[in-house]
Protein backbone atom coordinates (compact mmCIF):
# COMPACT_ATOMS: atom_id res chain seq x y z
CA UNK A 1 -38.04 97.61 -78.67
CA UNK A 2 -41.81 97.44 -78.17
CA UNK A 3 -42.44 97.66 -82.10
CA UNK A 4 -39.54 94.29 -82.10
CA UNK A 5 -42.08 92.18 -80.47
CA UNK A 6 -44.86 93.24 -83.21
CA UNK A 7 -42.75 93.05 -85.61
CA UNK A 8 -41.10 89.39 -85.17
CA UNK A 9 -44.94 88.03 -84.99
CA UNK A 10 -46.29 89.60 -87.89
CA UNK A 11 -43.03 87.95 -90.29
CA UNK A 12 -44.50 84.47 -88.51
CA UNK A 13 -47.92 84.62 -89.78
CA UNK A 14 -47.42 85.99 -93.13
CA UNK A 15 -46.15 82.40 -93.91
CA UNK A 16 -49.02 80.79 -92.14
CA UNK A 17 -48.47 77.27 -93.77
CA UNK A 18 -44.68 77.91 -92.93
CA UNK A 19 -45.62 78.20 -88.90
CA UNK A 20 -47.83 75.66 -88.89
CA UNK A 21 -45.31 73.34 -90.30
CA UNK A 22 -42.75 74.89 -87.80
CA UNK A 23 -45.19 73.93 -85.09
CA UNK A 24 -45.54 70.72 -85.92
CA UNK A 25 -41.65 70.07 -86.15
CA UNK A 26 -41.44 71.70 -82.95
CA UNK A 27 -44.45 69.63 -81.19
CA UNK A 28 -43.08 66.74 -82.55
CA UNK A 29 -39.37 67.25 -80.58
CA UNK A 30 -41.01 68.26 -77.86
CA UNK A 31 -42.98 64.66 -77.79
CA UNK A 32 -40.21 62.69 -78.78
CA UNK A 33 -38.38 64.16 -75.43
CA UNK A 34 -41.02 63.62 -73.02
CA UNK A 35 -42.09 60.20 -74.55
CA UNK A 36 -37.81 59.69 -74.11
CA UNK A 37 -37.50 60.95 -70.44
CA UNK A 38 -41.10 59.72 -69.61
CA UNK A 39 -39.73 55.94 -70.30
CA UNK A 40 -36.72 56.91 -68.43
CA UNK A 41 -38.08 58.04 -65.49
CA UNK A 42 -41.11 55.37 -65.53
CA UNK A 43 -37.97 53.12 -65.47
CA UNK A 44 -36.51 53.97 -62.62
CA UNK A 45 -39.94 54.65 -60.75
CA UNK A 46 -41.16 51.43 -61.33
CA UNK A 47 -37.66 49.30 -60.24
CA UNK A 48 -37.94 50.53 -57.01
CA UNK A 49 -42.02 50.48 -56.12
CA UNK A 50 -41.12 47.38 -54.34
CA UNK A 51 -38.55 48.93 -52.04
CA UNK A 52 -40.67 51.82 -50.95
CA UNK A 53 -43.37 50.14 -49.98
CA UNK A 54 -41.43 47.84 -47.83
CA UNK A 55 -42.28 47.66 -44.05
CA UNK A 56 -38.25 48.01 -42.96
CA UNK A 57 -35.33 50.05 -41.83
CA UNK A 58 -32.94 48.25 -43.17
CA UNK A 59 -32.37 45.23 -45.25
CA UNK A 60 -29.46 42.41 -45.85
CA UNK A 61 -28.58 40.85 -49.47
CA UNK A 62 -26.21 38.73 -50.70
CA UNK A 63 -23.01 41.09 -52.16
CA UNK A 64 -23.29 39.44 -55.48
CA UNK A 65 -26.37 40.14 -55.73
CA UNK A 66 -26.89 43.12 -59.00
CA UNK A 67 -30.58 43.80 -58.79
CA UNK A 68 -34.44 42.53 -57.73
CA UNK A 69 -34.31 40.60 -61.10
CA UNK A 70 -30.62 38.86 -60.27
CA UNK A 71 -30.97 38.41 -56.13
CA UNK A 72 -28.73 36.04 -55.19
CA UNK A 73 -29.34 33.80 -52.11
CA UNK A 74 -27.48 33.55 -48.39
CA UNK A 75 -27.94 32.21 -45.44
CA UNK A 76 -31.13 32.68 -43.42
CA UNK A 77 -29.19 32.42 -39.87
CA UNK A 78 -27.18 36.01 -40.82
CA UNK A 79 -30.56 37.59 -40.86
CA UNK A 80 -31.23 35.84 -37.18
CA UNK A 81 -28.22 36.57 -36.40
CA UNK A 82 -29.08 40.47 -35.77
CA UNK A 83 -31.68 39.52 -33.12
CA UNK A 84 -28.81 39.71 -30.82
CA UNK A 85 -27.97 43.53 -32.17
CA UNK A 86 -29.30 46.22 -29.86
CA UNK A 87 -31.75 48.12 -31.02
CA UNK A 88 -32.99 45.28 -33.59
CA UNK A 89 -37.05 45.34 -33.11
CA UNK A 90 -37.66 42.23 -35.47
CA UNK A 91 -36.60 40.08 -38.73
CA UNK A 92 -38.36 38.89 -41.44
CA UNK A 93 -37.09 36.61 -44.38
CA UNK A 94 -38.16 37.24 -47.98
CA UNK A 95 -37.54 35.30 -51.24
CA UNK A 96 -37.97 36.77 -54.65
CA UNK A 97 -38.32 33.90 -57.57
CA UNK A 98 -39.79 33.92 -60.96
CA UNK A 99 -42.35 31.39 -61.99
CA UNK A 100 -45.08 30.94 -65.41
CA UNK A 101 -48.02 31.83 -64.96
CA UNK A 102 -51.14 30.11 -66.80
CA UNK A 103 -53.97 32.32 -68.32
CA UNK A 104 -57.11 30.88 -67.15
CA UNK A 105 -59.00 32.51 -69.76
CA UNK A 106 -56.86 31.75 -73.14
CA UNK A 107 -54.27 29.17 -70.76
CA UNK A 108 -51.35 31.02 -72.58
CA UNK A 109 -48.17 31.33 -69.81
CA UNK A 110 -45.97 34.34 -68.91
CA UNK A 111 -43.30 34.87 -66.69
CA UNK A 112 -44.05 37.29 -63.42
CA UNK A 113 -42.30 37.65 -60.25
CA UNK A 114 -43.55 35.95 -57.12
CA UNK A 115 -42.15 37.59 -53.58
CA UNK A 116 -42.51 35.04 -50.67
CA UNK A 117 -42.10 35.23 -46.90
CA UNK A 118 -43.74 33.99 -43.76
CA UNK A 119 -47.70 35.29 -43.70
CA UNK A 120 -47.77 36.57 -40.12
CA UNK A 121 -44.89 39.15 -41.18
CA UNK A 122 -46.13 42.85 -41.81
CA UNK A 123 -43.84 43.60 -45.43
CA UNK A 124 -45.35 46.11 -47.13
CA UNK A 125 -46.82 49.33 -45.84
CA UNK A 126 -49.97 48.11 -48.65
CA UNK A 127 -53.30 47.98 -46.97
CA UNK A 128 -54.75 46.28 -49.66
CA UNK A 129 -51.87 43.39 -48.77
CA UNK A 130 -52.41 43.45 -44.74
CA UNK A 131 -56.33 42.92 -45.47
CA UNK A 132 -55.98 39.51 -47.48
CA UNK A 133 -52.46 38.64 -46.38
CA UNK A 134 -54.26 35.67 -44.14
CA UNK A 135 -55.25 34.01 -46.99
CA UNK A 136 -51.96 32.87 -48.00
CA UNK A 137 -51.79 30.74 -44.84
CA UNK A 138 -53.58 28.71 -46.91
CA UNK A 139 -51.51 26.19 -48.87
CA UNK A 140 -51.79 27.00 -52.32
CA UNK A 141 -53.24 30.35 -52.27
CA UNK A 142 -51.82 33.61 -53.70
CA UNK A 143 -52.63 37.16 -53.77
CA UNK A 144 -52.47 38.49 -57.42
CA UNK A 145 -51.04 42.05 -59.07
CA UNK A 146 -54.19 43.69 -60.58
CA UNK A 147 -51.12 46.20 -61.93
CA UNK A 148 -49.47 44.02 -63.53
CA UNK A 149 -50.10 43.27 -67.65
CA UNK A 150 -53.28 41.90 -68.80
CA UNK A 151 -52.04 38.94 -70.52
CA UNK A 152 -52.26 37.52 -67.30
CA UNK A 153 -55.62 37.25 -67.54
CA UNK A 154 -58.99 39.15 -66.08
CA UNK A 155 -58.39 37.99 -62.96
CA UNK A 156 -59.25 41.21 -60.65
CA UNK A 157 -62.72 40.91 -62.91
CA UNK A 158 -63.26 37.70 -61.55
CA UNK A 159 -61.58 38.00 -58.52
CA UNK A 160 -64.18 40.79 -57.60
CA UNK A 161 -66.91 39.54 -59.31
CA UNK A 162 -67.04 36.92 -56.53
CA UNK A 163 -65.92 34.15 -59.07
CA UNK A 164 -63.31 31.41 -57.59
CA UNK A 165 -59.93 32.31 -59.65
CA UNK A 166 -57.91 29.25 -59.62
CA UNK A 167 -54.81 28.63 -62.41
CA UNK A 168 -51.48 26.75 -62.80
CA UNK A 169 -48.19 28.78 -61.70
CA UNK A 170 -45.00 26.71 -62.55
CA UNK A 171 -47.30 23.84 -63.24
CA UNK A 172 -48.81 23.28 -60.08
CA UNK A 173 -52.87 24.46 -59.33
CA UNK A 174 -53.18 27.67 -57.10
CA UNK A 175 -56.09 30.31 -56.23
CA UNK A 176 -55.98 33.91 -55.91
CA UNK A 177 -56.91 34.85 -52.04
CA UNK A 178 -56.71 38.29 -52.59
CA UNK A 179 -55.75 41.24 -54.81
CA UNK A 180 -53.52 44.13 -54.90
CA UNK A 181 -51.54 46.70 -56.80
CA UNK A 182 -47.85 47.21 -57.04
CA UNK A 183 -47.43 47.30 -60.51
CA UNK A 184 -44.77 45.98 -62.94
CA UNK A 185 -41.60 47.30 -63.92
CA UNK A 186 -39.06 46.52 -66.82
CA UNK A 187 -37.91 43.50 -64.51
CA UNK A 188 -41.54 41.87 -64.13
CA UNK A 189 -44.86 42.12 -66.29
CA UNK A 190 -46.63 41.35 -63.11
CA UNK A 191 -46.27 40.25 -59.41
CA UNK A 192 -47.62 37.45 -56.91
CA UNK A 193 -47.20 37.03 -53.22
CA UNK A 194 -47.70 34.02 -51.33
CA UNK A 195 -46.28 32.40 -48.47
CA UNK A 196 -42.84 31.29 -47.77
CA UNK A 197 -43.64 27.73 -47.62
CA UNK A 198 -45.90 28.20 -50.88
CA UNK A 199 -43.03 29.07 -52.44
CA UNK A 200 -41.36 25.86 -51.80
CA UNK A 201 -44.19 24.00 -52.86
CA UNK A 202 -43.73 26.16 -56.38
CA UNK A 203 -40.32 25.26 -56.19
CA UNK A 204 -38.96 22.34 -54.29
CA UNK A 205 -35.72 22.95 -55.19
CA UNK A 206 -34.90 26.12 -53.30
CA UNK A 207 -33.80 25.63 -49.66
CA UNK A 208 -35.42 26.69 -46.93
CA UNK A 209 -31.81 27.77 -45.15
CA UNK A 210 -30.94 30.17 -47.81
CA UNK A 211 -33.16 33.64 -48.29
CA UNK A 212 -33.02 36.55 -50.95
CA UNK A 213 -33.67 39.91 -48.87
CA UNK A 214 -33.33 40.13 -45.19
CA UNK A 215 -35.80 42.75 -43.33
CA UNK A 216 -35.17 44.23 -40.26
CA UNK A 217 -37.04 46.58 -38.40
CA UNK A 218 -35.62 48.88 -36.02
CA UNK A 219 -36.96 49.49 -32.50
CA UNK A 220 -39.66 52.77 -32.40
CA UNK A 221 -37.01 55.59 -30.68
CA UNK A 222 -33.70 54.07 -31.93
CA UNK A 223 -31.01 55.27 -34.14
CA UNK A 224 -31.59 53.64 -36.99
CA UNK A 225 -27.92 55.01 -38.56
CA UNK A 226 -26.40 53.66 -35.19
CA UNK A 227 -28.13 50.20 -35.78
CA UNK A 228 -27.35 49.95 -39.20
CA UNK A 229 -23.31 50.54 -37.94
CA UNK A 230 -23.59 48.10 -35.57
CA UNK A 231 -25.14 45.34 -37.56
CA UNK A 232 -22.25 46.13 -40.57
CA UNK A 233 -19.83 45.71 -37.50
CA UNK A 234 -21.44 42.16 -36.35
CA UNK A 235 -21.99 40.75 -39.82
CA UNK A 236 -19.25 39.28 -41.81
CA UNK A 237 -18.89 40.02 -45.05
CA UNK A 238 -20.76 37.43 -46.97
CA UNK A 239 -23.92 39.67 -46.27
CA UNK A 240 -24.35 43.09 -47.44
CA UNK A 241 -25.88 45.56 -45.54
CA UNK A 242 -28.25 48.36 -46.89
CA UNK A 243 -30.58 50.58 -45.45
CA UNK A 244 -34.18 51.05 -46.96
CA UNK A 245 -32.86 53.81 -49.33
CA UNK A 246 -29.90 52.85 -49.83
CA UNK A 247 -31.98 49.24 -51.22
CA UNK A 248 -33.51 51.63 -53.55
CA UNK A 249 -30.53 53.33 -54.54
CA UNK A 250 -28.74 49.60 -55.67
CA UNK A 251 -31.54 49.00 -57.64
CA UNK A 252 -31.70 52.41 -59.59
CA UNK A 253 -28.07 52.02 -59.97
CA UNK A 254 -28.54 48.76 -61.97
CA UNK A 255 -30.65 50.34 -64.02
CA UNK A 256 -28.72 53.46 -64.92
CA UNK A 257 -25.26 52.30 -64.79
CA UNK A 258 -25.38 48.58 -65.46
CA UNK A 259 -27.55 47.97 -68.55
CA UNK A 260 -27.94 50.10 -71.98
CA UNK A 261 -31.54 51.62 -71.46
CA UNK A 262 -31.05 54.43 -69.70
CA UNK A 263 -28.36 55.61 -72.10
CA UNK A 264 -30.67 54.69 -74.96
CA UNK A 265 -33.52 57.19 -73.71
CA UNK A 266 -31.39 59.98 -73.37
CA UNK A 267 -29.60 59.21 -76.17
CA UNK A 268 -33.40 59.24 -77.72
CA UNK A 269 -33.64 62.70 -75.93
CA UNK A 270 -30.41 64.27 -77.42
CA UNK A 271 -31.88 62.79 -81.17
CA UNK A 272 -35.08 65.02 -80.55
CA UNK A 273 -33.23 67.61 -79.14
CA UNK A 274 -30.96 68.12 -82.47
CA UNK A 275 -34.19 67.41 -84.64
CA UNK A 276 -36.10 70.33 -83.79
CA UNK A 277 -32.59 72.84 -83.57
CA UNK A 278 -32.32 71.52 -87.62
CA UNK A 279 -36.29 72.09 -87.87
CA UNK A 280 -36.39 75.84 -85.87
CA UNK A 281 -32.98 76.49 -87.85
CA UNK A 282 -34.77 75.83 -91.59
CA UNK A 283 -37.87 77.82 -90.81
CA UNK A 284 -36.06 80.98 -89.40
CA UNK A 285 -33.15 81.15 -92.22
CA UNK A 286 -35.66 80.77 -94.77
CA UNK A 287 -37.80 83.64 -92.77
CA UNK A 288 -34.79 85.46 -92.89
CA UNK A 289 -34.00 85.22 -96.51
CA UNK A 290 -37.02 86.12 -97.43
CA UNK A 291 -37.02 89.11 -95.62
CA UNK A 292 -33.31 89.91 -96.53
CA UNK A 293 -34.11 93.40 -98.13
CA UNK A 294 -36.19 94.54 -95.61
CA UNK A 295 -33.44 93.59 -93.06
CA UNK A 296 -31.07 95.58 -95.16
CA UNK A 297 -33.58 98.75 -95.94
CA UNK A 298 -34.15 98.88 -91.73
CA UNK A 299 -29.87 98.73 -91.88
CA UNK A 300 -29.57 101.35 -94.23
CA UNK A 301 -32.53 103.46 -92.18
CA UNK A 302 -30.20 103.65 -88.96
CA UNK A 303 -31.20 100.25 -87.42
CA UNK A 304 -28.40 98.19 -85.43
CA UNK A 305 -27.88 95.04 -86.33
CA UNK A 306 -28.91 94.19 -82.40
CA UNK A 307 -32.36 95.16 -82.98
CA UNK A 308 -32.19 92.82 -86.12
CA UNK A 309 -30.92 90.31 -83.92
CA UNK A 310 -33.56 90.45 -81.45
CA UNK A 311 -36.19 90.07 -83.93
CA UNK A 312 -34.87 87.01 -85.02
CA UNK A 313 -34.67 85.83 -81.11
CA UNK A 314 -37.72 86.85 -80.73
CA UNK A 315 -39.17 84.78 -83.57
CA UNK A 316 -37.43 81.68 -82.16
CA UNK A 317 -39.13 82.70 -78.19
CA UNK A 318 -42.65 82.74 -79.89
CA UNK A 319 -41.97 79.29 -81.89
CA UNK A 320 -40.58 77.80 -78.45
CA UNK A 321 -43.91 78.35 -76.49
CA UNK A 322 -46.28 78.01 -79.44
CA UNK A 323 -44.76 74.61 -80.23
CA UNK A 324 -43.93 73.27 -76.96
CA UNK A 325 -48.01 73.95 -76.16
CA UNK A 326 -49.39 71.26 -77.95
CA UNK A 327 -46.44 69.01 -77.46
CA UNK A 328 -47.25 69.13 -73.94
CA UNK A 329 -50.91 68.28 -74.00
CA UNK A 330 -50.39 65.60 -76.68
CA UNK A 331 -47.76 63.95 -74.38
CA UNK A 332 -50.19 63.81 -71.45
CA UNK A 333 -52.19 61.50 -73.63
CA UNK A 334 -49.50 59.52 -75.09
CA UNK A 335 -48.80 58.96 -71.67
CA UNK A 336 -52.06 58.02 -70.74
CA UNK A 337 -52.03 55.27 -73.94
CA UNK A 338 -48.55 54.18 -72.52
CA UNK A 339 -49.58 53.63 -68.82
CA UNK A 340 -52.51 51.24 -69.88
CA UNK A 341 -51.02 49.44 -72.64
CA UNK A 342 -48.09 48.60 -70.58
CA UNK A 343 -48.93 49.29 -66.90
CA UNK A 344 -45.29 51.16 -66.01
CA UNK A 345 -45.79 54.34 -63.52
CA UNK A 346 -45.57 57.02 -66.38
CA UNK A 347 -47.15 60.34 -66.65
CA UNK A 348 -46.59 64.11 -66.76
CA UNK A 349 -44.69 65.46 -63.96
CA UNK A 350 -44.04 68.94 -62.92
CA UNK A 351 -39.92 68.62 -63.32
CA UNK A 352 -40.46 67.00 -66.45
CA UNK A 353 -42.60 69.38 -67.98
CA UNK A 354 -40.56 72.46 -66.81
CA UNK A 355 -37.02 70.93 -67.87
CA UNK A 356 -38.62 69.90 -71.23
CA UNK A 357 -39.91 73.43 -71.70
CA UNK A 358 -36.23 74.64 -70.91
CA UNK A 359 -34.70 72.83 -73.57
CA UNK A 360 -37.44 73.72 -76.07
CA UNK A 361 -36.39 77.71 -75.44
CA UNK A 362 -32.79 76.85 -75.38
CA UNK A 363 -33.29 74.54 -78.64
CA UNK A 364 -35.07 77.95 -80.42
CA UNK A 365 -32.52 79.95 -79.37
CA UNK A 366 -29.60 77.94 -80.07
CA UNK A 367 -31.19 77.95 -84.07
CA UNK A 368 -31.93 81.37 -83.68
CA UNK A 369 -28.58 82.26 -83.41
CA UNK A 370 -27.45 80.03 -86.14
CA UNK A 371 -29.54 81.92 -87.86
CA UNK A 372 -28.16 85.57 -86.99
CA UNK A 373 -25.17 85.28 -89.23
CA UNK A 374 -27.20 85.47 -92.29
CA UNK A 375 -29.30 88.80 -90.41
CA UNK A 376 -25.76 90.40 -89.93
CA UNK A 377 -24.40 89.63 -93.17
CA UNK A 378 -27.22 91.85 -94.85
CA UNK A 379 -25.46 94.86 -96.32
CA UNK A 380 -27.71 97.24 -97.95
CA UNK A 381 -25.25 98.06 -101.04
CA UNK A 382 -24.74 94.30 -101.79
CA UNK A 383 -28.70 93.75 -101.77
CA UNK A 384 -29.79 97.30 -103.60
């Protein structure tokens, strides 16, 4: 067995234009599945960045509501109405709307998403939001997404540059009061907060009686399962009730269950999967072939066809790690391109990069064995 391990190598590099051109067809499966699962994941990461950086415990939507991009509106007095639930701390109304955004440098519009509520309320658990969050006070004034796309313009440049960054949103004249990142998501190129009556000013035609997300903060020291029962108790059910992961959870859900693109990445993933099992599968039945006699001489010298075997396996271990290498490292910079040219949370993780190197082994393996039948149909008196 330790002249196997030798043995399977040296068959690999006597072809050397053969294993690079393995390599490459391996690297290039191995890319195609992280770029896959790296969309997939950057997906779901970046729906729920909002939600987990929300200052709550527990939160109240409408029931038709499907996800942040489709929140549909109730009544402001059920989130009020939970003041009168023990162990309810405080409330806060929030409103979610969409609204065009001008370029001030090339005055070109895009959509982004614009979250509203009253300015004294702590929402996010953002620093960067509780340090210019007075500013929206001011009628008028927003604080801008320096994570959202740049065709929104250079306005953290300016912004911190000391230059006065005033636009159009939804046709009416507003200036950024502040910066901050969150970051956009497959929902929203970009976001903007501002105050609840900003918003109205934005868009007169929404009602000041009707809300998107309810938050609710539970006292420090209480239950906040035993709250959460109580409130679904009080409520009636035109309001749905949620609690800060389970917020999260409705919004992955959306996203994995409700619309095609999750099934279309790892549908992507399956497609590179199967293209480097036919890649790995060429290379080692054509390294096989070639070496068909000598498989049959080592027969006919007392060799089992298990040591045979295990060559082969071998050969398809040593193409797993040799390809997967540089699949790995070129990934990290695809990512990297990715990230910037479309500011979505993606990058290398530690999961990803083990599972990935999983099915990489298991794809070389599965062709290795493929491969096999032709090792054990070598019989010395049919070849000599």
């Amino acid at each position: 067995m330790i002249f196997a391990i030798p043995l399977a190598w040296l068959q690999l590099i006597r072809e050397r234009m053969r294993l690079t051109v393995a390599l490459i067809g391996i690297s290039f499966a191995v890319i195609l599945i992280m770029i896959q699962l790296g969309f997939r994941d950057a997906l779901f990461d970046a729906s729920i960045t909002m939600h987990i950086n929300l200052n709550t415990d527990i939160v109240l939507i409408n029931p038709q509501s499907t996800s942040l991009i489709a929140m549909k509106q109730f009544a402001r007095r059920r989130l009020y109405q939970t003041l009168g639930v023990p162990g309810v701390e405080s409330v806060t109304p929030m409103s979610i709307d969409f609204a065009i955004w001008r370029n001030p440098e090339n005055r070109k519009t895009r959509q982004l998403m614009v979250i509203a509520y009253p300015p004294d309320a702590e929402v996010f658990n953002i620093p960067a939001i509780s340090a210019v969050q007075g500013e929206i006070k001011k009628a008028d004034v927003v604080l801008f997404d320096e994570a959202g796309r740049p065709e929104f313009g250079p306005i953290p440049q300016w912004f911190r540059a000391g230059k006065t960054v005033s636009t159009e949103v939804s046709g009416r004249k507003i200036t950024v009061g502040g910066i901050f990142r969150l970051g956009a998501s497959f929902g929203a190129d970009g976001n903007m907060i501002t105050s609840d009556t900003n918003l109205i000013r934005l868009n007169p035609q929404r009602s000041q009686g009707l809300i998107d997300v309810g938050l609710i903060k539970v006292q420090p020291g209480a239950d906040i399962k035993t709250v959460y029962d109580r409130i679904r108790k009080e409520l009636p059910d035109d309001v749905q009730v949620l609690t800060k992961q389970g917020f999260a959870d409705f919004e992955q859900s959306y996203w994995q269950s409700s619309t095609a693109i999750g099934f279309i990445f790892s549908l992507g993933s399956a497609m590179g999967f199967i293209v480097g099992i036919v890649i790995v599968y060429q290379i080692l039945y054509t390294d096989v072939s070639d070496h068909l006699a000598e498989y049959a001489t080592l027969k006919a010298m007392g060799y089992r066809s298990y040591f045979l075997i295990s060559v082969v396996l071998q050969e398809a271990l040593i193409l797993s790690v040799l390809g997967y290498l540089p699949g790995f490292f070129l990934s990290i910079g695809l990512y990297s391109l990715i990230k910037n040219a479309t500011s979505l949370p993606i990058g290398m993780s530690t999961d990803r990069g083990i599972t990935v190197f999983i099915l990489t082994v298991v794809m070389c393996v599965v062709s290795g064995a493929i491969a096999m039948r032709k090792v054990q149909a070598a019989d010395p008196a049919d070849i000599f």
